[in-house]
C-alpha atoms as a PDB file:
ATOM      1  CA  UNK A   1     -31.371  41.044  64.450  1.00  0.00           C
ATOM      2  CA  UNK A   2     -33.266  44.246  63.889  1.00  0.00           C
ATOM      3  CA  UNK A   3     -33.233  46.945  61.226  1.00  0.00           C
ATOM      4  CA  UNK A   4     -34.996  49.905  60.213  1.00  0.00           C
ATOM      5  CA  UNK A   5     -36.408  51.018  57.247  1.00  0.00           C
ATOM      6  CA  UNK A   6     -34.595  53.678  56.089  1.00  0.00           C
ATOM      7  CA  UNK A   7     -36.183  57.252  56.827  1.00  0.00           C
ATOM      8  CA  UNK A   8     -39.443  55.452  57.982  1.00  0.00           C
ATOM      9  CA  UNK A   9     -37.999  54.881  61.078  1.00  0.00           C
ATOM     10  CA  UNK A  10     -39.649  51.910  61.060  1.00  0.00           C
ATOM     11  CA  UNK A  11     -38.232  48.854  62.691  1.00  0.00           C
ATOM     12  CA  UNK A  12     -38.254  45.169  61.266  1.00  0.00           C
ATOM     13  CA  UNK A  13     -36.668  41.861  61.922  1.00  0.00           C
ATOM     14  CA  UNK A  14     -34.509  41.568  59.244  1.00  0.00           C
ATOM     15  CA  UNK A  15     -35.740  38.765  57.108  1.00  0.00           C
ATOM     16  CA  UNK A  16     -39.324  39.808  55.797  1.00  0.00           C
ATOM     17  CA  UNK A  17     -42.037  36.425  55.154  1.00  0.00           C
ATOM     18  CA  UNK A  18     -43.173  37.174  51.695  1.00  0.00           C
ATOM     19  CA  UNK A  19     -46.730  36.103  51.355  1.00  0.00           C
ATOM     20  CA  UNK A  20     -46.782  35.644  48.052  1.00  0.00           C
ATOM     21  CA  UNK A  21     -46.986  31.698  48.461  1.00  0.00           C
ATOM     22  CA  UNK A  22     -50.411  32.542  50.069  1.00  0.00           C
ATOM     23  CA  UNK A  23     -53.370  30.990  48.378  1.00  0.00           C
ATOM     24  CA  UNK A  24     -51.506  29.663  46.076  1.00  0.00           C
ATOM     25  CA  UNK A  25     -48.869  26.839  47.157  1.00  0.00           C
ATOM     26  CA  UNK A  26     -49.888  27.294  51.119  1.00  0.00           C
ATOM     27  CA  UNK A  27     -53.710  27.362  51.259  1.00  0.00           C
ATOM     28  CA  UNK A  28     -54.903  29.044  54.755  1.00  0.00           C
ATOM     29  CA  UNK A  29     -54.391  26.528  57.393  1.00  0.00           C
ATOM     30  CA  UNK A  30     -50.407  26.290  56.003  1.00  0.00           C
ATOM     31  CA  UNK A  31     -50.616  29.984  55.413  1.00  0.00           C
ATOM     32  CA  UNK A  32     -51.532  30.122  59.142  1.00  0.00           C
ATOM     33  CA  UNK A  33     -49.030  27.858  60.263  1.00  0.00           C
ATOM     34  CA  UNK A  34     -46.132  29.629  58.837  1.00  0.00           C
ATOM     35  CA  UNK A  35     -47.415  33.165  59.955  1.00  0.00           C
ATOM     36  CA  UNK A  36     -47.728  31.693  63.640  1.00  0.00           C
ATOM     37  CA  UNK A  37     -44.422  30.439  63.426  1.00  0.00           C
ATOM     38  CA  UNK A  38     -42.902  33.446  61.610  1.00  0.00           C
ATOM     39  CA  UNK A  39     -43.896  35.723  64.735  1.00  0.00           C
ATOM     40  CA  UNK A  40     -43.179  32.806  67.052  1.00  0.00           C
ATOM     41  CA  UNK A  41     -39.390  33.362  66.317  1.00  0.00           C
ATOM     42  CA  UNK A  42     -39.632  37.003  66.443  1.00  0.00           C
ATOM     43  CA  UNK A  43     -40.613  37.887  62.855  1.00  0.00           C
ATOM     44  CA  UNK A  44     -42.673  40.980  62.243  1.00  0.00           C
ATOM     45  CA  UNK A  45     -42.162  42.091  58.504  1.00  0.00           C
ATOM     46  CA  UNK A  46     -44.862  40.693  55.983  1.00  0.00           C
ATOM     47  CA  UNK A  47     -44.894  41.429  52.328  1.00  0.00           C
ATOM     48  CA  UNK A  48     -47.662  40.589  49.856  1.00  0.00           C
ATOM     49  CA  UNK A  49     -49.217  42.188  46.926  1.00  0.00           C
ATOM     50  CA  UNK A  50     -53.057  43.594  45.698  1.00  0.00           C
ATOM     51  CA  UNK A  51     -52.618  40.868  42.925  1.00  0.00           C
ATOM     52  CA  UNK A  52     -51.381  37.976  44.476  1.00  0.00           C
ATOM     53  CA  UNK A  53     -51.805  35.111  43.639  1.00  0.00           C
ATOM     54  CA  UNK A  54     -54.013  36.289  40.562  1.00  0.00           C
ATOM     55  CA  UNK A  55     -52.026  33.564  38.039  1.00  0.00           C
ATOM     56  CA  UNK A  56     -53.428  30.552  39.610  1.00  0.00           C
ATOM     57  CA  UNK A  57     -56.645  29.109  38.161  1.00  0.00           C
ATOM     58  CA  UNK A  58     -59.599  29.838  39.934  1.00  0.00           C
ATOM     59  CA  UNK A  59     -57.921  33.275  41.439  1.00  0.00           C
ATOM     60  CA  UNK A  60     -59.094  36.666  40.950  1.00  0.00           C
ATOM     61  CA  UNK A  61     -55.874  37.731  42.775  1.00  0.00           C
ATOM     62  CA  UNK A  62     -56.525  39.466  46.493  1.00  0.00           C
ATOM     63  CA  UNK A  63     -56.385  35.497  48.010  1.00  0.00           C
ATOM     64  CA  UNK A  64     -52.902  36.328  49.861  1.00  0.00           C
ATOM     65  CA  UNK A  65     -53.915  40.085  51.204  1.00  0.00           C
ATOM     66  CA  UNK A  66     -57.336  37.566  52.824  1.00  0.00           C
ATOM     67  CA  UNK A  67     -56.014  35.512  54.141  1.00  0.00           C
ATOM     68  CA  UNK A  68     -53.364  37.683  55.851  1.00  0.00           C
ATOM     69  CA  UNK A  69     -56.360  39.932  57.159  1.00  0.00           C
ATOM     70  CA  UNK A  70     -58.152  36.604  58.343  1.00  0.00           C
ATOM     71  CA  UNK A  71     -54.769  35.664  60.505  1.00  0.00           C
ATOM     72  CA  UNK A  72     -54.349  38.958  62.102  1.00  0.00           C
ATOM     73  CA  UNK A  73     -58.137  39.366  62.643  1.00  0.00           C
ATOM     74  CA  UNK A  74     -57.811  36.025  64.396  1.00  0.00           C
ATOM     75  CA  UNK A  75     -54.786  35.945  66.235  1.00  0.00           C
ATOM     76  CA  UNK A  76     -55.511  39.336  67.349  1.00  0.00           C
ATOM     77  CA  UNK A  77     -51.832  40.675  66.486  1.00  0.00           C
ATOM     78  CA  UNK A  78     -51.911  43.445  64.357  1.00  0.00           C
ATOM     79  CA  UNK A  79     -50.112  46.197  66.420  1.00  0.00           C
ATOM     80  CA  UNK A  80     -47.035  43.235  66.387  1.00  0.00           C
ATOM     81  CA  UNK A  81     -46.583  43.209  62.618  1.00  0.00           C
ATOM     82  CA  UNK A  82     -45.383  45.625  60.038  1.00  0.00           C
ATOM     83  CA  UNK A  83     -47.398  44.693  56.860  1.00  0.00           C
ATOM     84  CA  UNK A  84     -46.032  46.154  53.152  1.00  0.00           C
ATOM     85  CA  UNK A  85     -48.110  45.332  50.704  1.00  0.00           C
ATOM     86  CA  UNK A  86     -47.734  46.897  46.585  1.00  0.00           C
ATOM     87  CA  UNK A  87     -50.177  48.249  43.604  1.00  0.00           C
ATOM     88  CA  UNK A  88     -49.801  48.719  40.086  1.00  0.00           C
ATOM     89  CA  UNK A  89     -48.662  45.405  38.487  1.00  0.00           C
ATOM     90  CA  UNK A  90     -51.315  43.265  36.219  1.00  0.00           C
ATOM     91  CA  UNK A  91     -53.120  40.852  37.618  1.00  0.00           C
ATOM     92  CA  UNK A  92     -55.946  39.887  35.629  1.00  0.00           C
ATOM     93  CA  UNK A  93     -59.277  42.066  35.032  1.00  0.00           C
ATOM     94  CA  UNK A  94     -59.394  43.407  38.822  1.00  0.00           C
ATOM     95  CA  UNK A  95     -56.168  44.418  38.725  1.00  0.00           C
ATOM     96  CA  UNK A  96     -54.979  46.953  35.638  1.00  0.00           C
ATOM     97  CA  UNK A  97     -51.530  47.217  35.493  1.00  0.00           C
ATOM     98  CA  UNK A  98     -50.649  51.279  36.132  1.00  0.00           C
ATOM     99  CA  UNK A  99     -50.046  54.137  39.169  1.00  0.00           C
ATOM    100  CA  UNK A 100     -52.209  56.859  38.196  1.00  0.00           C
ATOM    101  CA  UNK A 101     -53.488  58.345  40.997  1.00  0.00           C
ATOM    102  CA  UNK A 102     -57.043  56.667  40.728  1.00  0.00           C
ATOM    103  CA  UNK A 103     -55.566  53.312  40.610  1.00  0.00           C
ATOM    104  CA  UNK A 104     -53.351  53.688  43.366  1.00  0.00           C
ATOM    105  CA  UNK A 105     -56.490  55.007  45.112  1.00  0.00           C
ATOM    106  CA  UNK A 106     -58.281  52.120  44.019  1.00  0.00           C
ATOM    107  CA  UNK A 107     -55.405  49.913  45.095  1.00  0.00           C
ATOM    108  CA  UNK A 108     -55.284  51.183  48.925  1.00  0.00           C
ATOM    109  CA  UNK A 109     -59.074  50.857  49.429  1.00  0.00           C
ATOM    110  CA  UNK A 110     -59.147  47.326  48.015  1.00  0.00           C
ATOM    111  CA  UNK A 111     -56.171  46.272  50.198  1.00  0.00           C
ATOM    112  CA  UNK A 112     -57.206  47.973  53.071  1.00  0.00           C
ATOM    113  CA  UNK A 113     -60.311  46.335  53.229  1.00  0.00           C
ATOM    114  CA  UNK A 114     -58.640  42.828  52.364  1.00  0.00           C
ATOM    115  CA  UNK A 115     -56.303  43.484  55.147  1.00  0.00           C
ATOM    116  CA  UNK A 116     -58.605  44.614  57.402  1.00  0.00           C
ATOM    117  CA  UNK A 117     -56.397  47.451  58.820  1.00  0.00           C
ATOM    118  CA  UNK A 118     -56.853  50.873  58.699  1.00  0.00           C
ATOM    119  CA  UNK A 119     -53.445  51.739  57.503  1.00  0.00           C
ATOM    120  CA  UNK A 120     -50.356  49.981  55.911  1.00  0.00           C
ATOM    121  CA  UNK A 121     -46.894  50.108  57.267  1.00  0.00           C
ATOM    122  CA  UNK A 122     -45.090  50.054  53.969  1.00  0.00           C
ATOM    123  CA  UNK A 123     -47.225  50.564  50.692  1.00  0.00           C
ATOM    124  CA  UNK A 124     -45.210  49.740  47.114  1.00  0.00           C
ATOM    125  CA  UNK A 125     -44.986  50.736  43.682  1.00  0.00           C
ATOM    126  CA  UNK A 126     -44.572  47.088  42.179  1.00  0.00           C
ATOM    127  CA  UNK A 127     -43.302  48.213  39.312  1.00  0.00           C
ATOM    128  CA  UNK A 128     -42.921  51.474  37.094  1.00  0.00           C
ATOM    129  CA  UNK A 129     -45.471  53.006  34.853  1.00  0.00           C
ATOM    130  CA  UNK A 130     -43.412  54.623  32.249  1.00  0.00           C
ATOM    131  CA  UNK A 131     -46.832  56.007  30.987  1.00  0.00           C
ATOM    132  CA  UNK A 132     -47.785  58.087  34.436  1.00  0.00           C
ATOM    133  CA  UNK A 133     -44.968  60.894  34.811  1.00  0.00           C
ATOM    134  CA  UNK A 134     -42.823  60.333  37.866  1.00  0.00           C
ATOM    135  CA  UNK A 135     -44.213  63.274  39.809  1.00  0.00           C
ATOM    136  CA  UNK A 136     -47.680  62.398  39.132  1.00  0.00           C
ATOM    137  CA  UNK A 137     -46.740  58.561  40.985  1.00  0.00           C
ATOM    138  CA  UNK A 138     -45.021  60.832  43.383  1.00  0.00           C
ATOM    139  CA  UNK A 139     -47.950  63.040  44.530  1.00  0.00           C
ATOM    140  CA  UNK A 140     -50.463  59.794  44.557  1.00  0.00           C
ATOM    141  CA  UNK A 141     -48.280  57.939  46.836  1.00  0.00           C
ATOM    142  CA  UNK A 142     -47.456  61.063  49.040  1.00  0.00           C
ATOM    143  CA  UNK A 143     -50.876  61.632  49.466  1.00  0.00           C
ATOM    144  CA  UNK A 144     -51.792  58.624  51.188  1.00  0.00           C
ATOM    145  CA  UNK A 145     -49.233  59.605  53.639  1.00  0.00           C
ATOM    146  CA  UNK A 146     -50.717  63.193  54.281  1.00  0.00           C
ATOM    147  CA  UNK A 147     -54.059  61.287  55.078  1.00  0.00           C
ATOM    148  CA  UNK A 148     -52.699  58.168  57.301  1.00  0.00           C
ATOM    149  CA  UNK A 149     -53.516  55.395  55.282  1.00  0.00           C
ATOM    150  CA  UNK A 150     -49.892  54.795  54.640  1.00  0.00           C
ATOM    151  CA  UNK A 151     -46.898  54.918  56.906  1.00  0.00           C
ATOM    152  CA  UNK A 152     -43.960  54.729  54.378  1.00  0.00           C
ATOM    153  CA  UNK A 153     -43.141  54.599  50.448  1.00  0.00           C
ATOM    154  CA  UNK A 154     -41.546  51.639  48.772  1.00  0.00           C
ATOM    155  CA  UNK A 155     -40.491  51.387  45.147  1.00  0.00           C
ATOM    156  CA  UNK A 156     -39.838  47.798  43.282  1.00  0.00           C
ATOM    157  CA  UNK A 157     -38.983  47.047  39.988  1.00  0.00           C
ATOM    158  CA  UNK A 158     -37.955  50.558  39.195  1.00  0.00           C
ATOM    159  CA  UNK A 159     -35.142  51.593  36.907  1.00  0.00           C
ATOM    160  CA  UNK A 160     -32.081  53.944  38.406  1.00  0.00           C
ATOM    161  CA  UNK A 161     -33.143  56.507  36.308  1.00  0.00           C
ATOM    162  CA  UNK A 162     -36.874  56.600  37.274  1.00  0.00           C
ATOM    163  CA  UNK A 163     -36.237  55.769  40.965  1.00  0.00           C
ATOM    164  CA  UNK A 164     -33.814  59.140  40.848  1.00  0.00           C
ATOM    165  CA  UNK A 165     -36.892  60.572  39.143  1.00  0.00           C
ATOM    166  CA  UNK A 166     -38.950  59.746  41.603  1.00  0.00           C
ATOM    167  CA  UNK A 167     -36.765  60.875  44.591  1.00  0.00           C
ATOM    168  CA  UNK A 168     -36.104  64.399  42.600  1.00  0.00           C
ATOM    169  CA  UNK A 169     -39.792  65.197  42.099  1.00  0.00           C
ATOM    170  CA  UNK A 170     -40.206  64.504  46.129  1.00  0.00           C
ATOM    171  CA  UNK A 171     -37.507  67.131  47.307  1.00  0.00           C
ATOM    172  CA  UNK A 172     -38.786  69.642  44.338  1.00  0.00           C
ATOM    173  CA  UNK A 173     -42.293  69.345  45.571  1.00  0.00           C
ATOM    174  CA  UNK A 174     -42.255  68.631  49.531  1.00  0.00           C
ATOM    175  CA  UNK A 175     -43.311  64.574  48.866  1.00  0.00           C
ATOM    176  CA  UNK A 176     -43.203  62.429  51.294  1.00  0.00           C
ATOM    177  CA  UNK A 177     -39.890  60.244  49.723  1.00  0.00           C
ATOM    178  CA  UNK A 178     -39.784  56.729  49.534  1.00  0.00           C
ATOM    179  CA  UNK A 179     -37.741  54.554  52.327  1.00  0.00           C
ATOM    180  CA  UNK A 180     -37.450  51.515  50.892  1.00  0.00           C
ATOM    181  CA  UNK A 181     -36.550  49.901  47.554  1.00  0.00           C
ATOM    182  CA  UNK A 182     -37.345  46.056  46.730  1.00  0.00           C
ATOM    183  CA  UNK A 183     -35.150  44.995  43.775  1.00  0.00           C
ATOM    184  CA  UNK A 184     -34.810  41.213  42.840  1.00  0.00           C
ATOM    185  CA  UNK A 185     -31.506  40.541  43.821  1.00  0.00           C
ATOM    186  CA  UNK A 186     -29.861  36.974  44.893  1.00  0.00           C
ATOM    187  CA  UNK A 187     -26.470  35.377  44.412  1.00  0.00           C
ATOM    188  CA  UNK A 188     -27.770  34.545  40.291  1.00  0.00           C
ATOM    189  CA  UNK A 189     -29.766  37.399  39.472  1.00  0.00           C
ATOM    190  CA  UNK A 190     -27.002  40.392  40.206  1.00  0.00           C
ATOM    191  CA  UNK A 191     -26.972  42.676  37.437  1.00  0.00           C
ATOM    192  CA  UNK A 192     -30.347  44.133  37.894  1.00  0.00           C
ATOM    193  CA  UNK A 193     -29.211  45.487  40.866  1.00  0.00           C
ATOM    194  CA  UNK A 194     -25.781  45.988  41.505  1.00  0.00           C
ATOM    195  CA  UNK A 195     -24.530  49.446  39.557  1.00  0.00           C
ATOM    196  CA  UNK A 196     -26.640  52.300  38.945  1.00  0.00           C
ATOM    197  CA  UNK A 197     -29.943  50.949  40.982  1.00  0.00           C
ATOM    198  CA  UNK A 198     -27.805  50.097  44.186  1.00  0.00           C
ATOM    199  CA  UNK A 199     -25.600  53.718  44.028  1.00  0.00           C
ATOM    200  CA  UNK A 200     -28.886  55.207  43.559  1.00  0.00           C
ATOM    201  CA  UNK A 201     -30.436  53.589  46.508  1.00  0.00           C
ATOM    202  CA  UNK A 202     -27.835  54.346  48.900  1.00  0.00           C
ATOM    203  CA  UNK A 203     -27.154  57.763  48.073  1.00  0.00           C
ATOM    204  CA  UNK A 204     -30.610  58.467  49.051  1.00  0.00           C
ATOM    205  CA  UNK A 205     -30.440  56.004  52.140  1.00  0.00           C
ATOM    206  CA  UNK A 206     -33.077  53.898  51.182  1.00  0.00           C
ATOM    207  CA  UNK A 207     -33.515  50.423  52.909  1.00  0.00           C
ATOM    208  CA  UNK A 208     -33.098  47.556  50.317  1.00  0.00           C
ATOM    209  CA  UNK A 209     -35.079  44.502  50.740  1.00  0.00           C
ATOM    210  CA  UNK A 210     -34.595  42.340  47.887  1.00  0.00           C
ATOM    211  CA  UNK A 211     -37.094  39.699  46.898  1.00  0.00           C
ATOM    212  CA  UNK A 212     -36.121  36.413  45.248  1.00  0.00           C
ATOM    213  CA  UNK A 213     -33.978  35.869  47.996  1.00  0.00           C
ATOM    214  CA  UNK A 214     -33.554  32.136  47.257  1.00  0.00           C
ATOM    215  CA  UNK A 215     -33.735  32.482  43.407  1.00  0.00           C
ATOM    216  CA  UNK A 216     -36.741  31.199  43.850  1.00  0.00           C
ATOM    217  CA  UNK A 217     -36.324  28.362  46.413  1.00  0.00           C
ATOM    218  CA  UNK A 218     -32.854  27.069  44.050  1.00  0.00           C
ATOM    219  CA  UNK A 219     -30.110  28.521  46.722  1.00  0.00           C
ATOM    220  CA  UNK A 220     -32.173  26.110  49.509  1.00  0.00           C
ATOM    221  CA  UNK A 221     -30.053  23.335  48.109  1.00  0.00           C
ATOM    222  CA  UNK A 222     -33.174  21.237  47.004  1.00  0.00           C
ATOM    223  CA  UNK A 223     -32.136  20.958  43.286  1.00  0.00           C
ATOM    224  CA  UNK A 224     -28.924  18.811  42.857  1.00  0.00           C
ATOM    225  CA  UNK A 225     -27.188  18.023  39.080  1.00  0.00           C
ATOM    226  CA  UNK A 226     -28.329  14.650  37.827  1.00  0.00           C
ATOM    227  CA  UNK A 227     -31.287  14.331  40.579  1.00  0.00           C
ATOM    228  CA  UNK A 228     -35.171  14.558  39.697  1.00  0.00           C
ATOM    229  CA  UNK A 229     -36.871  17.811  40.129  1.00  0.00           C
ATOM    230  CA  UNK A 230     -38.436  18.386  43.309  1.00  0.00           C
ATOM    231  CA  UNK A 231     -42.679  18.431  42.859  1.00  0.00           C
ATOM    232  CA  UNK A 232     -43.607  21.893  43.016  1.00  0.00           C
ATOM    233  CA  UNK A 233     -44.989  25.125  40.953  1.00  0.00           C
ATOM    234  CA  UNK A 234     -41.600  26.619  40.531  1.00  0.00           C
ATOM    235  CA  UNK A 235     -39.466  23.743  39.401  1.00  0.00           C
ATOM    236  CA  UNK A 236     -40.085  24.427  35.499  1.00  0.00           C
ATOM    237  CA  UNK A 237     -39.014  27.649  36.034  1.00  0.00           C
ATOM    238  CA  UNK A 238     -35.840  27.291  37.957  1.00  0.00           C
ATOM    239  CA  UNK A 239     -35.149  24.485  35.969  1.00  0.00           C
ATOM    240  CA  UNK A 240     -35.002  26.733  32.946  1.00  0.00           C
ATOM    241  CA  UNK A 241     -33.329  29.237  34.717  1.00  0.00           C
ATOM    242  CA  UNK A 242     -30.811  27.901  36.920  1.00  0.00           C
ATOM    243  CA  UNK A 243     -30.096  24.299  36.020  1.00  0.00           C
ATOM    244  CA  UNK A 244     -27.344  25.098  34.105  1.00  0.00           C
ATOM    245  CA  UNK A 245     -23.245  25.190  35.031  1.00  0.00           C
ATOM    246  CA  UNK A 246     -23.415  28.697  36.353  1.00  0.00           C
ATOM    247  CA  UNK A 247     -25.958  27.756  38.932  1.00  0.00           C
ATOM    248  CA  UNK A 248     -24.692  24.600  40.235  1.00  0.00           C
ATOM    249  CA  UNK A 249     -21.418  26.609  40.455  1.00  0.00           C
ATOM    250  CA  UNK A 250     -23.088  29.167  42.922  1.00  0.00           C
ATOM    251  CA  UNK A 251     -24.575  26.947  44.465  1.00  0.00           C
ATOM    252  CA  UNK A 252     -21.380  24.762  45.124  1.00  0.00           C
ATOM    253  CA  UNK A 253     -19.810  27.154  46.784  1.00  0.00           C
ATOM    254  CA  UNK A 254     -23.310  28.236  48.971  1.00  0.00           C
ATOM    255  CA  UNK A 255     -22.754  25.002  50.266  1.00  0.00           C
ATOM    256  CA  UNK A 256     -19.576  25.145  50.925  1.00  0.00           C
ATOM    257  CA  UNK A 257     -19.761  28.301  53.124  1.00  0.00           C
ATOM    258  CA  UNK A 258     -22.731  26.750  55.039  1.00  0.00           C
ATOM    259  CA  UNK A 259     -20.594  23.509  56.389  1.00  0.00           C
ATOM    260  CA  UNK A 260     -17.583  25.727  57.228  1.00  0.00           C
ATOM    261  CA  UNK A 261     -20.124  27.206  58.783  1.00  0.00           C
ATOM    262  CA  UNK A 262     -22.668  24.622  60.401  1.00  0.00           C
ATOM    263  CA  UNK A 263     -25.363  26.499  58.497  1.00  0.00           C
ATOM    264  CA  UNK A 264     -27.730  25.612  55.943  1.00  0.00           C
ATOM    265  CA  UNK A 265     -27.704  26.763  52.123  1.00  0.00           C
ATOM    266  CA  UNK A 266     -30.764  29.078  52.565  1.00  0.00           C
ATOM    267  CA  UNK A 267     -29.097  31.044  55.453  1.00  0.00           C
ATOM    268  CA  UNK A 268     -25.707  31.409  53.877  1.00  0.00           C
ATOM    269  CA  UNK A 269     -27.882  32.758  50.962  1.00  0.00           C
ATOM    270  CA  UNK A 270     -29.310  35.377  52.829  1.00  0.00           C
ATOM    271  CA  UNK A 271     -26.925  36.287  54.684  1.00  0.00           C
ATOM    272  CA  UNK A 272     -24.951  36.996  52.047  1.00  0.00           C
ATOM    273  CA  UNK A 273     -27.450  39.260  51.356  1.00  0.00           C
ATOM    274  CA  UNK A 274     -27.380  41.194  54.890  1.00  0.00           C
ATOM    275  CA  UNK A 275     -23.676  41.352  54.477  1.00  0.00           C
ATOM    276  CA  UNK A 276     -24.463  43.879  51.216  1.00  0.00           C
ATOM    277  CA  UNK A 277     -24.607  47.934  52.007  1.00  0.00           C
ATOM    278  CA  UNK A 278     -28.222  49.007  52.397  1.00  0.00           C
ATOM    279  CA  UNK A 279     -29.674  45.592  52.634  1.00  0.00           C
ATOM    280  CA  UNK A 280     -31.645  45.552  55.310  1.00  0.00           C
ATOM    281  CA  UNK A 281     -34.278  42.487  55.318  1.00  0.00           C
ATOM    282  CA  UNK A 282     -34.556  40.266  52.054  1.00  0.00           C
ATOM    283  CA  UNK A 283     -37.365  38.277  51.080  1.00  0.00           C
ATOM    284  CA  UNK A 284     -37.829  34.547  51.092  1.00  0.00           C
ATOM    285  CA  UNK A 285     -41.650  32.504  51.515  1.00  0.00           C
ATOM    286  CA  UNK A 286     -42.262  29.206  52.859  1.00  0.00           C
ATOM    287  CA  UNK A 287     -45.315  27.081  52.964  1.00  0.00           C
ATOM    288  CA  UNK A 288     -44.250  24.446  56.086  1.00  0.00           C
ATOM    289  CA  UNK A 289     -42.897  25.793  59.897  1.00  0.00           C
ATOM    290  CA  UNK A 290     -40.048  24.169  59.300  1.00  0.00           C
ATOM    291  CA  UNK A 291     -38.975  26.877  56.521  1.00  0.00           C
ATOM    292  CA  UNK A 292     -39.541  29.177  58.081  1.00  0.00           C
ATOM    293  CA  UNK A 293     -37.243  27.763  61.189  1.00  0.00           C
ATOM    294  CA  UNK A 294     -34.246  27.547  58.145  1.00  0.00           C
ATOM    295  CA  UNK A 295     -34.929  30.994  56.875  1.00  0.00           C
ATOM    296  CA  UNK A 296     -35.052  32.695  60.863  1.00  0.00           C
ATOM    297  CA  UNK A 297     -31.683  31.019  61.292  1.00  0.00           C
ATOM    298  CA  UNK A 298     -29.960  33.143  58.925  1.00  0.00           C
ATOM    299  CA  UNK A 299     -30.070  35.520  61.212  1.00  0.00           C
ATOM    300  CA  UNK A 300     -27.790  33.875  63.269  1.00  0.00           C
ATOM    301  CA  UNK A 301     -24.977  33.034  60.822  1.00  0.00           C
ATOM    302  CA  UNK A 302     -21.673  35.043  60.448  1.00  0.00           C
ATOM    303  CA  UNK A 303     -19.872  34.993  57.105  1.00  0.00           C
ATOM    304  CA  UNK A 304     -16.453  35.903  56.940  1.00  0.00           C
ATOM    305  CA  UNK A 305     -15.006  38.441  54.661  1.00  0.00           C
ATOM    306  CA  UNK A 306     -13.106  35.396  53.008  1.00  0.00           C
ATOM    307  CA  UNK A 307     -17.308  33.896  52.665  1.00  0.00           C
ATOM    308  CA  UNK A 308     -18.634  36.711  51.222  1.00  0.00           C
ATOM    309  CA  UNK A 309     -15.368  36.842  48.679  1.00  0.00           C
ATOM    310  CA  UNK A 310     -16.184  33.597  47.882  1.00  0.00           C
ATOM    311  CA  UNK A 311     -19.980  33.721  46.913  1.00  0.00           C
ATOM    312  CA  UNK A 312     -19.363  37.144  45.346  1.00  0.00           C
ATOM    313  CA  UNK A 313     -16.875  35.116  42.886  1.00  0.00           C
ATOM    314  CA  UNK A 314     -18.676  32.010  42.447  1.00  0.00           C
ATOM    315  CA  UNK A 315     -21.116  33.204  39.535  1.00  0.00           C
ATOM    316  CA  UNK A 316     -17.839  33.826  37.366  1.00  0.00           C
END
């Protein structure tokens, strides 16, 4: 299954490998591992971040954009693989949170070199910067088009009002417009999304690629009422966020779509996603092969109007 990235005209599998697990919970021989087998089963949309993975101890943030760079030095593939990666989030002293135009300029060197490219399929406003006026972010991000270091905008973590912002300021000035908008958005964490911010991105036609696709690995099916939680970075916070009778209620009924389906709970997740107008490839990491296997199976799996009806309902 193949999509394209709104305006871009850019073309993707649609399920993107977020490398935000890398150098953090998949050091670089797992990082490499899943990247081989990513494009092995026809994957060619990465996502990472300048500032990932920052938060760990011992991090400056950058680790994930490496050791990306390393893998397609070394496997030789770059002209195979659509890499997005973002600016303007805090990550610690190297990376000030804000997208004025000298730190998105600072952002594309750093990641550029990191990556070892010289230019980046999809580059992303992580999130907003209610202190930089919306045409100012415009012009910065339009300019790296105009010289080639960027194929195509992204927004994430952007308001309706200040996406619409954004969009305005690019037809009243002759931007380049952003194609693609990367909301968190899963069967738990809805609201965010769905209204204003999802009218707003298909009215301009962008190409929605949602992050969180699992709720943070919860929709795999991994966490079960009564059981122990699962070793792992994550589990504190899902288990603060999702243990709870609304979650085990989604998730209930994610499972019960995948056996009527002979699928497993982390492709019924996301294809519940690809079912949705405008989504074109969500999100999900891994940090073994065989996760990547589960994820590249959703591609495969055909819900039913009567499934979708049924996950749509299941949050209450």
């Amino acid at each position: 299954m193949r999509r394209v990235l709104g305006a871009s005209g850019i073309e993707v599998a649609a399920l993107c490998l977020g490398g935000n697990v890398f150098g953090w919970s998949a050091d670089e021989e797992a990082s490499f591992a899943v990247l081989d087998t990513y494009l092995e089963l026809g994957g060619d949309f990465i996502d990472t971040a300048n500032i990932y993975s920052a938060w760990v101890p011992g991090n400056e943030g950058g680790e994930s954009e490496t050791i990306l760079g390393r893998w397609l030095a070394a496997r030789g593939v770059r002209d195979r693989v659509v890499i997005a990666t973002k600016v303007g989030m805090a990550g610690g002293p190297r990376f000030p949170k804000g997208l004025g135009r000298d730190r998105v300029r600072a952002g594309i060197e750093g990641s550029l070199a990191r990556l070892g490219v010289e230019v980046i399929d999809l580059y992303l406003a992580h999130e907003d910067d209610p202190d930089t006026p919306i045409a100012d972010i415009a012009g910065a991000f339009d300019e790296l088009v105009r010289e080639g270091l960027i194929r195509a905008i992204g927004v994430s973590q952007f308001d309706a009002g200040r996406l619409a912002g954004w969009m305005d300021a690019c037809a009243e000035h002759g931007y380049t417009a952003p194609s693609v908008l990367q909301p968190h958005y899963n069967l738990l964490d809805r609201d965010a999304y769905e209204g204003p911010l999802a009218e707003t991105a298909l009215r301009h036609g962008l190409a929605v690629t949602p992050f969180f696709s699992l709720a943070r690995g919860f929709l795999s099916g991994k966490y079960q009422p009564g059981r122990d939680l699962p070793q792992g970075a994550r589990a504190p916070g899902i288990a603060r966020d999702y243990l709870n009778d609304r979650g085990f209620a989604v998730l209930a009924a994610v499972e019960e779509v995948a056996a009527a389906r002979g699928a497993t709970p982390a492709q019924v997740a996301i294809a519940w996603l690809l079912a949705k107008p405008g989504i074109v490839a969500p999100l999900a990491s891994a940090t073994r092969p065989e996760q990547v296997r589960d994820l590249m199976g959703a591609l495969s799996v055909d819900l039913t109007p009567e499934d979708v009806a049924r996950l749509d309902s299941s949050g209450g």
